[in-house]
C-alpha atoms as a PDB file:
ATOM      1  CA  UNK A   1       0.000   0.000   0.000  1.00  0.00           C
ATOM      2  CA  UNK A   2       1.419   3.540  -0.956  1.00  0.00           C
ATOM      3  CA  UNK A   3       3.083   5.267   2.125  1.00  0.00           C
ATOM      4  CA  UNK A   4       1.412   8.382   1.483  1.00  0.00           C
ATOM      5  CA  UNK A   5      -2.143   7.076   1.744  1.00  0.00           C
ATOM      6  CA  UNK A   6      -1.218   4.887   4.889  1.00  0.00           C
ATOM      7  CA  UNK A   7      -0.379   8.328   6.485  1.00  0.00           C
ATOM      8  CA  UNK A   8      -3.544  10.016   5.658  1.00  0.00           C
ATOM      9  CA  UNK A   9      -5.438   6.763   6.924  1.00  0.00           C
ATOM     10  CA  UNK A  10      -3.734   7.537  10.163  1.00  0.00           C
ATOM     11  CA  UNK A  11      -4.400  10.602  10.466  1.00  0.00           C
ATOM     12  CA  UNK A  12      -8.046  10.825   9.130  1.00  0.00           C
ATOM     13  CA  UNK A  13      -8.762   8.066  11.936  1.00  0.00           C
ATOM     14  CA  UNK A  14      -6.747  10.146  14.400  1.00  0.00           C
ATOM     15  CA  UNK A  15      -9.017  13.119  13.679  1.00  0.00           C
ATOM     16  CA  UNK A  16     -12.291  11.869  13.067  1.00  0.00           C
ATOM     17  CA  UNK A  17     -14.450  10.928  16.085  1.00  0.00           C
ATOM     18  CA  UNK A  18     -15.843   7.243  16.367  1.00  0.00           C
ATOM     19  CA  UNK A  19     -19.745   6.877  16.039  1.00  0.00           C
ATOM     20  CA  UNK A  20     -21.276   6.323  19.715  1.00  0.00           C
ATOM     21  CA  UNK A  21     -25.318   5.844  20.669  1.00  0.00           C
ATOM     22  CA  UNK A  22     -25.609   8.970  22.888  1.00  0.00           C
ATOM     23  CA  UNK A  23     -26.699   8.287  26.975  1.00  0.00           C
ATOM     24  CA  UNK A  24     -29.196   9.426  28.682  1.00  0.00           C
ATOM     25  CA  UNK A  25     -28.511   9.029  32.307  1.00  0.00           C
ATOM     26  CA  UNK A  26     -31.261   8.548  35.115  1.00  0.00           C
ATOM     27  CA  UNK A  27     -30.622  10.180  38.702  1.00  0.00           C
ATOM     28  CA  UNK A  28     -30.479   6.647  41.206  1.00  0.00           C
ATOM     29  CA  UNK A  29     -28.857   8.946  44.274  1.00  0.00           C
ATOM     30  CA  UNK A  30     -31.006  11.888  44.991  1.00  0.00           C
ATOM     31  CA  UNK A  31     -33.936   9.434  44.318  1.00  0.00           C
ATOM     32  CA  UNK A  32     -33.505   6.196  46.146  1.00  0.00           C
ATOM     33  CA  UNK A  33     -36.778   5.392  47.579  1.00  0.00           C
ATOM     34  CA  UNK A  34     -36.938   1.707  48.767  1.00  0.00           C
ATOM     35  CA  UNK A  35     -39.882  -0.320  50.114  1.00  0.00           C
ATOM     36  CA  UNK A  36     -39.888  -3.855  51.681  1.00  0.00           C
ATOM     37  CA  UNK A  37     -41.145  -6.931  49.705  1.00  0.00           C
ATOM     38  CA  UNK A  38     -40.859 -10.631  50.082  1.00  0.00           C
ATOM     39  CA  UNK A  39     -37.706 -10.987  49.086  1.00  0.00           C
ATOM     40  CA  UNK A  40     -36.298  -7.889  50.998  1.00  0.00           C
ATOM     41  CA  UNK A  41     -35.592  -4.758  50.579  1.00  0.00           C
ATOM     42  CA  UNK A  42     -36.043  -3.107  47.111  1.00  0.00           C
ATOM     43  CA  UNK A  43     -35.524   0.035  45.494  1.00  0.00           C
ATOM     44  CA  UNK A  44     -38.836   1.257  43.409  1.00  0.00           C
ATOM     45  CA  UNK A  45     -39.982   4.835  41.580  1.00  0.00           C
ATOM     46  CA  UNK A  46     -38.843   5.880  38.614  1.00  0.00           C
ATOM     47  CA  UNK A  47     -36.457   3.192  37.146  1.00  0.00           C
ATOM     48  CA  UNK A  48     -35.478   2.369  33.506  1.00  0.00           C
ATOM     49  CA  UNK A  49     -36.209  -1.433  34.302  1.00  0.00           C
ATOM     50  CA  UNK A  50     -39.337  -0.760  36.289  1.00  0.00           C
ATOM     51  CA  UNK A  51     -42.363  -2.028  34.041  1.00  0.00           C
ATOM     52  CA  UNK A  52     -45.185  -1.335  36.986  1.00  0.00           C
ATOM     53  CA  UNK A  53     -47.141   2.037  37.112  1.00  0.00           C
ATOM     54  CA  UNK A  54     -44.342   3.431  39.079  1.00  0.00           C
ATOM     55  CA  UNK A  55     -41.367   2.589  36.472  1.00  0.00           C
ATOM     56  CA  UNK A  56     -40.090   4.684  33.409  1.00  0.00           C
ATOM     57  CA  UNK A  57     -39.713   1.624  31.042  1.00  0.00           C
ATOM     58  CA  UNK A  58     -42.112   3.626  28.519  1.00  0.00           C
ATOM     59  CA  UNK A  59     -40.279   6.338  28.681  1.00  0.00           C
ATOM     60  CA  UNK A  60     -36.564   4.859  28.342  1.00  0.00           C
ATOM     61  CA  UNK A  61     -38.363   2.472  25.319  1.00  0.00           C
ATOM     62  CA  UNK A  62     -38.771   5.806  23.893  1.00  0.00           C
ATOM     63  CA  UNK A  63     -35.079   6.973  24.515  1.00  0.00           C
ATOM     64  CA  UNK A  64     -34.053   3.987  23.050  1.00  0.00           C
ATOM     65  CA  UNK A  65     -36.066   4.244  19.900  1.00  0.00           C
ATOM     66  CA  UNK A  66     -34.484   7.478  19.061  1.00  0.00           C
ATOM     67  CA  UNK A  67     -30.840   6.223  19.200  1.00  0.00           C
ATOM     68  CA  UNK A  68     -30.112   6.084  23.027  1.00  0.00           C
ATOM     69  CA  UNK A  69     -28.502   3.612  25.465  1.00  0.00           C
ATOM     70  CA  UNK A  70     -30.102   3.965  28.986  1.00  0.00           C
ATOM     71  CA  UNK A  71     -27.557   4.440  31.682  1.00  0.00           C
ATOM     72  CA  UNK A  72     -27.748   5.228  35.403  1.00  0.00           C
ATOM     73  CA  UNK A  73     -26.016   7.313  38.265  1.00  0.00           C
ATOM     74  CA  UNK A  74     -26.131   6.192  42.211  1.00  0.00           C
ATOM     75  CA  UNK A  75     -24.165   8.760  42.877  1.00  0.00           C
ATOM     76  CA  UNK A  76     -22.695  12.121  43.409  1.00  0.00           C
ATOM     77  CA  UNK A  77     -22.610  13.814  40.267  1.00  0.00           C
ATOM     78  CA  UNK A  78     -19.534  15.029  39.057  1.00  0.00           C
ATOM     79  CA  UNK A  79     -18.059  16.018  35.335  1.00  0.00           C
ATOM     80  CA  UNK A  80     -15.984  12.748  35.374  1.00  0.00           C
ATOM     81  CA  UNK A  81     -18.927  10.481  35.867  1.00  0.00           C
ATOM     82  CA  UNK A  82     -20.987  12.345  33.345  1.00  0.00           C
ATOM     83  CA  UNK A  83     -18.668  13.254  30.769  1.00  0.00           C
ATOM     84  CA  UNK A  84     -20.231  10.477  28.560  1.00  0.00           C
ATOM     85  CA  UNK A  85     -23.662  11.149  29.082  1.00  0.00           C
ATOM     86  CA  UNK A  86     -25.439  13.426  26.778  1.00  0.00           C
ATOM     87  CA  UNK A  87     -28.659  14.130  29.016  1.00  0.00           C
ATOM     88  CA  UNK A  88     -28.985  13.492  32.791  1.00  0.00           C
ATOM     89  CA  UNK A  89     -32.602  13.182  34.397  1.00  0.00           C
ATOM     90  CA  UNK A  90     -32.755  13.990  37.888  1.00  0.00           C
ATOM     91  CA  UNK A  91     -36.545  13.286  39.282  1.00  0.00           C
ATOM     92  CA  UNK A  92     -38.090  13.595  42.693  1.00  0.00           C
ATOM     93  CA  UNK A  93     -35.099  14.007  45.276  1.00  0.00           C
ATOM     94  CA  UNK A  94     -35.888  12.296  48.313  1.00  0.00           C
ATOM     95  CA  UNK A  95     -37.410  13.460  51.782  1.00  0.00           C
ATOM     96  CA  UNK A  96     -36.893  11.842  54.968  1.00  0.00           C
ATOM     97  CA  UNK A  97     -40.432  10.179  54.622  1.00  0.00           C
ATOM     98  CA  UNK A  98     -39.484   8.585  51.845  1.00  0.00           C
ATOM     99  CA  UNK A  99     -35.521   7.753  52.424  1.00  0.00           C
ATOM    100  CA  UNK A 100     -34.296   7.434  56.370  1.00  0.00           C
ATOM    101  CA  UNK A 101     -30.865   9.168  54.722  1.00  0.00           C
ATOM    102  CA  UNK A 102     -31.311  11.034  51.895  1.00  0.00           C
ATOM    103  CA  UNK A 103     -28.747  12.123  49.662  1.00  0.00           C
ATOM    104  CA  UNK A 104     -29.795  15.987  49.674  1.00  0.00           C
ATOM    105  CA  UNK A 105     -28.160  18.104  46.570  1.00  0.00           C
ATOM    106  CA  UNK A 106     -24.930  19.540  48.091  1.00  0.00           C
ATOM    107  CA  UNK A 107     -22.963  22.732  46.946  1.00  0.00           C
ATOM    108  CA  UNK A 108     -20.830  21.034  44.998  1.00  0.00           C
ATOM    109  CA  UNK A 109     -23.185  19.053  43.370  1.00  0.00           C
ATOM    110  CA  UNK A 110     -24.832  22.366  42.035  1.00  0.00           C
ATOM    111  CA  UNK A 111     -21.607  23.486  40.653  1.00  0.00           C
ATOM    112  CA  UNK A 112     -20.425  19.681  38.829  1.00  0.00           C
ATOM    113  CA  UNK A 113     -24.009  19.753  37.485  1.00  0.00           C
ATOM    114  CA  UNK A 114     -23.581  23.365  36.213  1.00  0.00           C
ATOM    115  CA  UNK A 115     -20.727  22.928  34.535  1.00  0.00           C
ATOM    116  CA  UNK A 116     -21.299  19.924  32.571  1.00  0.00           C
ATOM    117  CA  UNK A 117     -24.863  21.790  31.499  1.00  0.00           C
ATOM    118  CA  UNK A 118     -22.378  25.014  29.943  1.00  0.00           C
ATOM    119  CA  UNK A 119     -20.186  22.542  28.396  1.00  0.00           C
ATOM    120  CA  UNK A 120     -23.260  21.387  26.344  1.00  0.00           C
ATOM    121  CA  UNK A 121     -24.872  18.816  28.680  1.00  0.00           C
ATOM    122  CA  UNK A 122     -29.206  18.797  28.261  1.00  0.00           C
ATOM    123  CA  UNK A 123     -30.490  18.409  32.107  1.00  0.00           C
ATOM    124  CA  UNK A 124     -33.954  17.502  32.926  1.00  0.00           C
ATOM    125  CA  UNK A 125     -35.584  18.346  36.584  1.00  0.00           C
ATOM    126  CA  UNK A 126     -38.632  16.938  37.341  1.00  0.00           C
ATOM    127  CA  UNK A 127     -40.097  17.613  40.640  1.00  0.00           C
ATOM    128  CA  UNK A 128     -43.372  16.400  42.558  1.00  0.00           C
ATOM    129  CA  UNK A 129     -46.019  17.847  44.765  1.00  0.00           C
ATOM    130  CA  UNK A 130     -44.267  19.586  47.822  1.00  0.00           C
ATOM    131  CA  UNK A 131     -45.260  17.279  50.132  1.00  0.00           C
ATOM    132  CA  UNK A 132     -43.332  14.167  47.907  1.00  0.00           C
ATOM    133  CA  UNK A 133     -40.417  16.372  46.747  1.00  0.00           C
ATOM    134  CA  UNK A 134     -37.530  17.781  48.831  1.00  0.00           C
ATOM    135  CA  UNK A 135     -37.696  21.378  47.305  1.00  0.00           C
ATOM    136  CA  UNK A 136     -34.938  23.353  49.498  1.00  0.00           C
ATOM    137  CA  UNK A 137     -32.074  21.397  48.435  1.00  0.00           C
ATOM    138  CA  UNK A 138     -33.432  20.797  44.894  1.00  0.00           C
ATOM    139  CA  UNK A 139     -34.007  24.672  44.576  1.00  0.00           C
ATOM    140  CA  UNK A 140     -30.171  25.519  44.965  1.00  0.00           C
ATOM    141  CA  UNK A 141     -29.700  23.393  41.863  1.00  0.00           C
ATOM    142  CA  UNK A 142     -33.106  25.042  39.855  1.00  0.00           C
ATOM    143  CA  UNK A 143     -31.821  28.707  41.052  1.00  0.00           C
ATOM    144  CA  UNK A 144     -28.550  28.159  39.147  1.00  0.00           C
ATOM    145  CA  UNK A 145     -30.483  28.537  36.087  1.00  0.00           C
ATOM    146  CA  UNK A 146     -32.990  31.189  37.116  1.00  0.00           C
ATOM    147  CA  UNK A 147     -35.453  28.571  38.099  1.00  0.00           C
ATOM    148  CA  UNK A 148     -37.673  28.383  41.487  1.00  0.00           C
ATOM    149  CA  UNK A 149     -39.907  25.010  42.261  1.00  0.00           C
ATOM    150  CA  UNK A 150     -42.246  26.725  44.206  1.00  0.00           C
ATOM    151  CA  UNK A 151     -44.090  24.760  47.592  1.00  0.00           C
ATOM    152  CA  UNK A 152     -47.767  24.945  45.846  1.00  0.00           C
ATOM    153  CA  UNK A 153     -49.937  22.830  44.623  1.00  0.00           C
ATOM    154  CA  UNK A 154     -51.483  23.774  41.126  1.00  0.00           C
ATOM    155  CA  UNK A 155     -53.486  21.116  38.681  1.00  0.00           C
ATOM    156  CA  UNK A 156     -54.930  19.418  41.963  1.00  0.00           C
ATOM    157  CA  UNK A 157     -57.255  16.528  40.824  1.00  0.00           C
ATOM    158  CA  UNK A 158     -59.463  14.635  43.293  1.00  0.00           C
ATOM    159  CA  UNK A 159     -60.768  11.844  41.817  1.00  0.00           C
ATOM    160  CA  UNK A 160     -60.559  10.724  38.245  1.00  0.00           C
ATOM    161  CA  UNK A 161     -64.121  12.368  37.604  1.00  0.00           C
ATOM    162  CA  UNK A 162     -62.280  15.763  37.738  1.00  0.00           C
ATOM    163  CA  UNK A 163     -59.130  14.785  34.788  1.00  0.00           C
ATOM    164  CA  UNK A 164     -60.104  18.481  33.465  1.00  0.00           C
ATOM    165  CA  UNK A 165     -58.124  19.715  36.225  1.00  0.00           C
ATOM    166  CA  UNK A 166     -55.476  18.300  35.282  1.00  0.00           C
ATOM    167  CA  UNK A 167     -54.999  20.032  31.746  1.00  0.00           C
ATOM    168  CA  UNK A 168     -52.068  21.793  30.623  1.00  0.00           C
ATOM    169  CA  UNK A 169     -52.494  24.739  28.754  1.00  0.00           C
ATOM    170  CA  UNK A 170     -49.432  25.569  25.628  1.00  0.00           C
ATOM    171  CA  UNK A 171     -47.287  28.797  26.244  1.00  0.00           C
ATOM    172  CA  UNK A 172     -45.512  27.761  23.458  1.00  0.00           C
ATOM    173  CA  UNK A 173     -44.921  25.086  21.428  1.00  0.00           C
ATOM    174  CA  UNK A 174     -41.597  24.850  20.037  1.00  0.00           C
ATOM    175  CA  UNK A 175     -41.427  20.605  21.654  1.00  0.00           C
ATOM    176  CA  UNK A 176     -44.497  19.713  21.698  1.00  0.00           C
ATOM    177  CA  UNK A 177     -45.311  20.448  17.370  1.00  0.00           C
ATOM    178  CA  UNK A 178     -48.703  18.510  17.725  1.00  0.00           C
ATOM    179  CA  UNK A 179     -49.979  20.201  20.183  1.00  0.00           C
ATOM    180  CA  UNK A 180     -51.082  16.865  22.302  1.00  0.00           C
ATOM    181  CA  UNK A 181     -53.461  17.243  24.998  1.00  0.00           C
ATOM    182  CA  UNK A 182     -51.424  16.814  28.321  1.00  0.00           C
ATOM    183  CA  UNK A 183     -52.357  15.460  32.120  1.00  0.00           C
ATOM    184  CA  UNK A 184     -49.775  16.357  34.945  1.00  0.00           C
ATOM    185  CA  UNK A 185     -51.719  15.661  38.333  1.00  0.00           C
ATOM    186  CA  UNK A 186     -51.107  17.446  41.417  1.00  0.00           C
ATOM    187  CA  UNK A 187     -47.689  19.386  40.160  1.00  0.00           C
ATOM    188  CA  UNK A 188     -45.754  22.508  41.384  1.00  0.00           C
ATOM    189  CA  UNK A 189     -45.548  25.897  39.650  1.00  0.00           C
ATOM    190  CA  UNK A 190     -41.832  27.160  38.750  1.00  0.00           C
ATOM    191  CA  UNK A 191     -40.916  30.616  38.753  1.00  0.00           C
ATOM    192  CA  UNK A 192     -38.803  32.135  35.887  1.00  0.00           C
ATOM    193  CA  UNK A 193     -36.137  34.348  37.915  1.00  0.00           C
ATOM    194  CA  UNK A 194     -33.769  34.687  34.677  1.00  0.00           C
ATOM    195  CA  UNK A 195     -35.369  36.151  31.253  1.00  0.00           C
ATOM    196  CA  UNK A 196     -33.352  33.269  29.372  1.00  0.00           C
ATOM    197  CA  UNK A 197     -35.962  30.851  31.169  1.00  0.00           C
ATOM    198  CA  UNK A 198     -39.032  30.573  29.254  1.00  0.00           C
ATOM    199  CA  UNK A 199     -42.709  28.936  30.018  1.00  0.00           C
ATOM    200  CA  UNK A 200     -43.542  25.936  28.042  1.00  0.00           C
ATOM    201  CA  UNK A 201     -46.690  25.174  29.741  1.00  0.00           C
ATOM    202  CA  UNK A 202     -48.946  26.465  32.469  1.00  0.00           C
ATOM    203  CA  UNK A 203     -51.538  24.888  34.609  1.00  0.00           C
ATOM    204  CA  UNK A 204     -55.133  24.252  33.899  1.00  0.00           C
ATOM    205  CA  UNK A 205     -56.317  27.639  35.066  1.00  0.00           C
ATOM    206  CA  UNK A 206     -53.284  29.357  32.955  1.00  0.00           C
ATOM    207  CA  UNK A 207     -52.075  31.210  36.552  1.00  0.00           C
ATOM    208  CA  UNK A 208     -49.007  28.639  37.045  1.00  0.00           C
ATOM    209  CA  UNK A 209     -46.018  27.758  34.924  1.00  0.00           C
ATOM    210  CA  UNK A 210     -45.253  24.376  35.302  1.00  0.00           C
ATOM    211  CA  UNK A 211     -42.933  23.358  32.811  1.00  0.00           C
ATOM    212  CA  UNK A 212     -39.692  25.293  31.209  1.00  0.00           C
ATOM    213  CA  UNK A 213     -36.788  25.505  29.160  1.00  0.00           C
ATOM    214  CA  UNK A 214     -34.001  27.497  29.683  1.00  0.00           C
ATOM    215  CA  UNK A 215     -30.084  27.763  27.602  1.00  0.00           C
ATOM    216  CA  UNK A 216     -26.782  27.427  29.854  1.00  0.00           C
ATOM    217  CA  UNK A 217     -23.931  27.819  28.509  1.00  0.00           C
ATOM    218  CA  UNK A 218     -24.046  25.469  25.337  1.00  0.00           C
ATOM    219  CA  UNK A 219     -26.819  23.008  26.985  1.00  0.00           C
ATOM    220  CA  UNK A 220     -30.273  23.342  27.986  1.00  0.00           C
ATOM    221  CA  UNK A 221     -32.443  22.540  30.646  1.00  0.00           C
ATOM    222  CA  UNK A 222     -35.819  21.190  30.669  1.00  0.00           C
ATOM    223  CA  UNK A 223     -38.066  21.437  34.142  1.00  0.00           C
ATOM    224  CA  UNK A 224     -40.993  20.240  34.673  1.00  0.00           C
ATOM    225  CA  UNK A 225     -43.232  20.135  38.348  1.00  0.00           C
ATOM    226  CA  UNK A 226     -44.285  16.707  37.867  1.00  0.00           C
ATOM    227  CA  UNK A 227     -42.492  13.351  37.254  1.00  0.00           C
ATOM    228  CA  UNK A 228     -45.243  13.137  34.892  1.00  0.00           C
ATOM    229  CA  UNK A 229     -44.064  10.961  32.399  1.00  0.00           C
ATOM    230  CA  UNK A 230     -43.747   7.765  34.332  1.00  0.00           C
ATOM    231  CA  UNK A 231     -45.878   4.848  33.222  1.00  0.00           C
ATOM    232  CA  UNK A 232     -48.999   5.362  34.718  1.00  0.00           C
ATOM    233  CA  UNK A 233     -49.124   8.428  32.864  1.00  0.00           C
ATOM    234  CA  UNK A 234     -48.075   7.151  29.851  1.00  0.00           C
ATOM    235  CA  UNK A 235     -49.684   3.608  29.672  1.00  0.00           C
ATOM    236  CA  UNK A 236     -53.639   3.928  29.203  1.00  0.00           C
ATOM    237  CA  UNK A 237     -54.155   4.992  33.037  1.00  0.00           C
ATOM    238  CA  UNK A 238     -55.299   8.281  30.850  1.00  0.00           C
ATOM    239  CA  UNK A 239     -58.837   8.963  29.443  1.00  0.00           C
ATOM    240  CA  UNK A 240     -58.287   8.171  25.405  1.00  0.00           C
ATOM    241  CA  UNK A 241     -57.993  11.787  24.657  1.00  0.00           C
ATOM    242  CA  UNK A 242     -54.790  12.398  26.371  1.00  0.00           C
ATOM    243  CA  UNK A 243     -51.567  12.262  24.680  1.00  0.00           C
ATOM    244  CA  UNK A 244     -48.834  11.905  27.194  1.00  0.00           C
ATOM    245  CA  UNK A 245     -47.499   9.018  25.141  1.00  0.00           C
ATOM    246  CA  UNK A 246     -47.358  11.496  22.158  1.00  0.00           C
ATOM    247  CA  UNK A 247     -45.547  14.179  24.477  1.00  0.00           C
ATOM    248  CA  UNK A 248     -43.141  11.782  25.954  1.00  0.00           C
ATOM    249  CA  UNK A 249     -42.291  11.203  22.340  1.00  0.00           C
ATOM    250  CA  UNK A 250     -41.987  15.113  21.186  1.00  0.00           C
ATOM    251  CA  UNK A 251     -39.962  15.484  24.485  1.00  0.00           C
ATOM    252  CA  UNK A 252     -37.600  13.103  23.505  1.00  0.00           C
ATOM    253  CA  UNK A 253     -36.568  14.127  20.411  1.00  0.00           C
ATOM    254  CA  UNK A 254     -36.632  17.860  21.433  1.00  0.00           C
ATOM    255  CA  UNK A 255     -33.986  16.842  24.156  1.00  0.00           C
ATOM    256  CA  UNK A 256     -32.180  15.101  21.341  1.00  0.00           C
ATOM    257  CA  UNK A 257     -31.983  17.607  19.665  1.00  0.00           C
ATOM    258  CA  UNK A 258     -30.053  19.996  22.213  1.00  0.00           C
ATOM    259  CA  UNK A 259     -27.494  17.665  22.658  1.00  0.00           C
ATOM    260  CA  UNK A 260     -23.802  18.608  21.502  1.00  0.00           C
ATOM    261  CA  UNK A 261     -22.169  15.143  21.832  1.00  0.00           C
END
């Protein structure tokens, strides 16, 4: 083989990156719930391989449909241990009802998590209700990017003969193109505190934001006052004319779509 084109083999593999499935890493630290079973103790809420009401396999189905490999982080964040993941989903930190020692977002954690978001990482916060979420340690992490989960309780539904309550209503609707008809149950509003963050959605009665997007550096972050798109949500719990499965799709490839790696 000619020298010449040896060398430029060498280099061009030297220089081009190698093809990778991006990851899309699920919080396992901040939210550990556990509950005891038969067979011991287990952890439950809001896991990839959880196929139950409480589980996200919908969801990471979804992920993996659009190119993804699922991955997950039990614990501390830090830029080492997500310098391979393209999006990192933090959902429903702990309280002390739920976890006897919760891992409560730290100082430090605020600042690893910031600056893997500027250097083009795509975050998504998802809180709860205030009495299910631990809102003063997750709020130093929201305020770094003018966010505020605020300790209300907006799109309160009953009973299922009162779903109309628990309507969002567009602000805009860059993601979600189709405009599906969305449920989030018993969420909490978020305040915009920087004029990069902007509303997404509000609440049924159009006085709360509840979902948002804001730029960081050269990621994004996505927040939303609901875990909302866990499988009971997603799975035919819903009357027929909500869409969440739609959403969760839209969502998806929005978030995709801000990555950098």
């Amino acid at each position: 083989m000619n020298r010449f084109f040896v060398c430029a083999l060498i280099i061009l593999l030297k220089i081009t990156p190698a093809a990778h499935a991006q990851i899309v890493t699920l919080d396992y630290y901040f939210n550990h719930e556990t509950h005891k079973t038969k067979d011991g103790v287990k952890r439950f809420h809001y896991l990839w391989d959880d196929e139950q009401n409480t589980g996200f396999s919908i969801w990471g189905a979804i992920f993996k449909a659009n190119g993804f490999v699922l991955d997950t982080l039990d614990k501390a964040p830090t830029l080492a241990n997500l310098r391979n993941s393209s999006i990192y989903i933090i959902v429903d930190p702990d309280t002390k009802k739920e976890t006897a020692n919760p891992n409560y977002i730290q100082a430090n954690d605020v600042e690893q998590i910031a600056l893997w978001v500027k250097a083009g990482g795509v975050l998504v916060l998802m809180a709860n209700d205030s009495a299910n979420v631990e809102l003063p340690h997750f709020n130093t992490l929201a305020a770094k990017f003018g966010l505020h989960f605020n300790n209300d309780l907006p799109n309160h539904v009953i009973d299922d003969n009162h779903f109309k309550d628990g309507e969002a209503v567009y602000v805009d609707n860059a993601i979600f193109k189709s405009n599906p008809k969305i449920f989030l149950k018993d969420v909490c509003s978020i305040s915009l505190n920087d004029p990069a963050a902007k509303a997404v959605f509000k609440s049924a009665d159009g006085a709360s934001v509840i979902a948002a997007t804001v730029k960081y550096g050269k990621g994004a972050v996505f927040a939303v006052g609901d875990p909302w798109l866990y499988n009971e949500y997603v799975n035919g719990r819903l009357p027929a004319i909500y869409q969440n499965d739609i959403a969760a799709r839209e969502l998806t490839v929005w978030l995709k779509k801000q990555t950098k790696k």
